[in-house]
Protein backbone atom coordinates (compact mmCIF):
# COMPACT_ATOMS: atom_id res chain seq x y z
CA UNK A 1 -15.83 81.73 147.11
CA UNK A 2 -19.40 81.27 147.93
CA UNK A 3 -17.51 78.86 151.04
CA UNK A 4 -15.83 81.45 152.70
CA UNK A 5 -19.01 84.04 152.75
CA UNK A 6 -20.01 81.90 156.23
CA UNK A 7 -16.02 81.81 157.51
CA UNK A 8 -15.90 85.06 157.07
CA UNK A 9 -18.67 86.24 159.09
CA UNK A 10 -17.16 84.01 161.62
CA UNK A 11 -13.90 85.87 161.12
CA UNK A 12 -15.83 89.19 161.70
CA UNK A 13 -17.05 87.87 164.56
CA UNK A 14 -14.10 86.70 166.20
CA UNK A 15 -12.53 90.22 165.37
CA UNK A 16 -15.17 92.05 166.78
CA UNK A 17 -15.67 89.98 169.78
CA UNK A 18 -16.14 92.76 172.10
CA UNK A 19 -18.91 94.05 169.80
CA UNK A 20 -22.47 92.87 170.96
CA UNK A 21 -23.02 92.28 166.79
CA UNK A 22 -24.86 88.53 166.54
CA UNK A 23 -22.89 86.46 163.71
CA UNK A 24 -26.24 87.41 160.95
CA UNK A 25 -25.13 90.77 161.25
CA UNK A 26 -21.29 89.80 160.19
CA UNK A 27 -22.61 87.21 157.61
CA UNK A 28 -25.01 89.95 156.11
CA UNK A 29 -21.74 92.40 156.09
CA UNK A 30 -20.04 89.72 154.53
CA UNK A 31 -22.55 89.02 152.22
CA UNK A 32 -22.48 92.61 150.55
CA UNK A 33 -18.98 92.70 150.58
CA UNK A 34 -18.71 89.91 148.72
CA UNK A 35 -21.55 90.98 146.33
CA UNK A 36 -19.05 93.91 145.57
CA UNK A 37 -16.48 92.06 144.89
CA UNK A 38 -18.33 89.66 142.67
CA UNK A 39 -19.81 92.25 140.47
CA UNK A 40 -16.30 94.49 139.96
CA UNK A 41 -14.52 90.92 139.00
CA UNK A 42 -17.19 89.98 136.70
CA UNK A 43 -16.53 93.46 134.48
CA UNK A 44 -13.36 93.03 134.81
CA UNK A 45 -13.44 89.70 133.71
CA UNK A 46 -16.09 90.82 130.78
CA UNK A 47 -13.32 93.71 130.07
CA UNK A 48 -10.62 91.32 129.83
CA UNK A 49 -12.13 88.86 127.00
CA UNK A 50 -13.76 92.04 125.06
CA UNK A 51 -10.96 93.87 124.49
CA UNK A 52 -7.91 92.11 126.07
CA UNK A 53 -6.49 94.74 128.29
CA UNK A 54 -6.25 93.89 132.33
CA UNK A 55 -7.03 97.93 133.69
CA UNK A 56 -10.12 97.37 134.71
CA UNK A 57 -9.27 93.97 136.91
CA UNK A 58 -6.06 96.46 138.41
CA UNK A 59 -9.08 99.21 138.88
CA UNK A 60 -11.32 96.96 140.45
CA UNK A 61 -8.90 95.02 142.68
CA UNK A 62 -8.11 98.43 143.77
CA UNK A 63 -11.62 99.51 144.07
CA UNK A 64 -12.33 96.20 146.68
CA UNK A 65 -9.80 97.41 149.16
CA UNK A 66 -11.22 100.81 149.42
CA UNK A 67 -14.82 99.16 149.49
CA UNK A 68 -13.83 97.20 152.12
CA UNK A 69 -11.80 99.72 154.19
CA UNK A 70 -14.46 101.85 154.00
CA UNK A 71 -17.43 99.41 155.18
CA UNK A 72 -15.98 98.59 157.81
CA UNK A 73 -15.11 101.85 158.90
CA UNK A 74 -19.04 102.95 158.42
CA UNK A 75 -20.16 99.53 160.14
CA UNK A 76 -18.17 99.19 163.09
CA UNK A 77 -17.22 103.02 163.58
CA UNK A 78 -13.61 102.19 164.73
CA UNK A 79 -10.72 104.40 164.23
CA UNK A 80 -8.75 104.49 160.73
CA UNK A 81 -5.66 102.42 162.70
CA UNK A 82 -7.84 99.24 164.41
CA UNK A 83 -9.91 99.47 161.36
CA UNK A 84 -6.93 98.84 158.60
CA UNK A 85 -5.23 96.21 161.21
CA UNK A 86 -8.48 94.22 161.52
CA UNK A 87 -8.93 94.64 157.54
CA UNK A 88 -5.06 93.49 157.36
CA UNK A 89 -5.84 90.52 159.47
CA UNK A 90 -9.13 89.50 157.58
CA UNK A 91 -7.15 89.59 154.20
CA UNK A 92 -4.66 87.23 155.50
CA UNK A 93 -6.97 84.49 157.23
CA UNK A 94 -8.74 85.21 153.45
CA UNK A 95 -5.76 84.54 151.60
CA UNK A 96 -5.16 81.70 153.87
CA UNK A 97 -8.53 80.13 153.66
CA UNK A 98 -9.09 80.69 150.02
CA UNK A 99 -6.67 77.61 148.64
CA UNK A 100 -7.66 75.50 151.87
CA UNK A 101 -11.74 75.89 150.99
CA UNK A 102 -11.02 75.51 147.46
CA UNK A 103 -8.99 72.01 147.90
CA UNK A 104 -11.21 70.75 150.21
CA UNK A 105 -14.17 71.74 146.88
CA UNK A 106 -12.29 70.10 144.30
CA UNK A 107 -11.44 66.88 146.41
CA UNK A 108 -15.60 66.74 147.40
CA UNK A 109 -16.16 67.18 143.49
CA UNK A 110 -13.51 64.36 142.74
CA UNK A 111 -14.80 62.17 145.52
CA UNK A 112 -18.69 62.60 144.83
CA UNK A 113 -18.95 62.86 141.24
């Protein structure tokens, strides 16, 4: 996941071309987003192994898409319509790059090690 921080800034960036935002500023957006979503999957994963039950990993899956939809609301102060679209389109080219960035990790590891 730590791959896609720097794709997704660049993702940002493409989205928000007509913004005068440099690509730091995206990758530093990126960066907290991430940091979110790190820390709500990591008690949800702690939740999960304690006590077995999956409601905090629905709650916090839930809680990333709000996070999100609200960010970049606040950061790039666009209207609720453009700014879900945009967040639509991010989550796909996500969901997209995700398996790509992780096989192209696991056949580094394989080739390297």
């Amino acid at each position: 996941l730590l791959l896609l921080v720097p794709l997704s800034a660049g993702m940002l960036k493409l989205i928000y071309i007509r913004h005068k935002r440099k690509y730091v500023e995206h990758f530093i957006f990126t960066l907290y987003t991430h940091a979110f979503l790190f820390l709500t999957q990591f008690f949800a994963a702690l939740e999960l192994v304690i006590s077995g039950t999956h409601w905090l990993l629905i709650l916090s899956g839930i809680a990333v898409v709000v996070y999100f939809l609200l960010a970049m609301k606040r950061v790039y102060g666009q209207s609720w319509v453009k700014t879900v679209i945009k967040a639509v389109l991010i989550s796909l080219s996500y969901l997209f790059l995700l398996p790509l960035v992780t096989t192209i990790a696991a056949l580094m590891a394989v080739l390297f090690f």
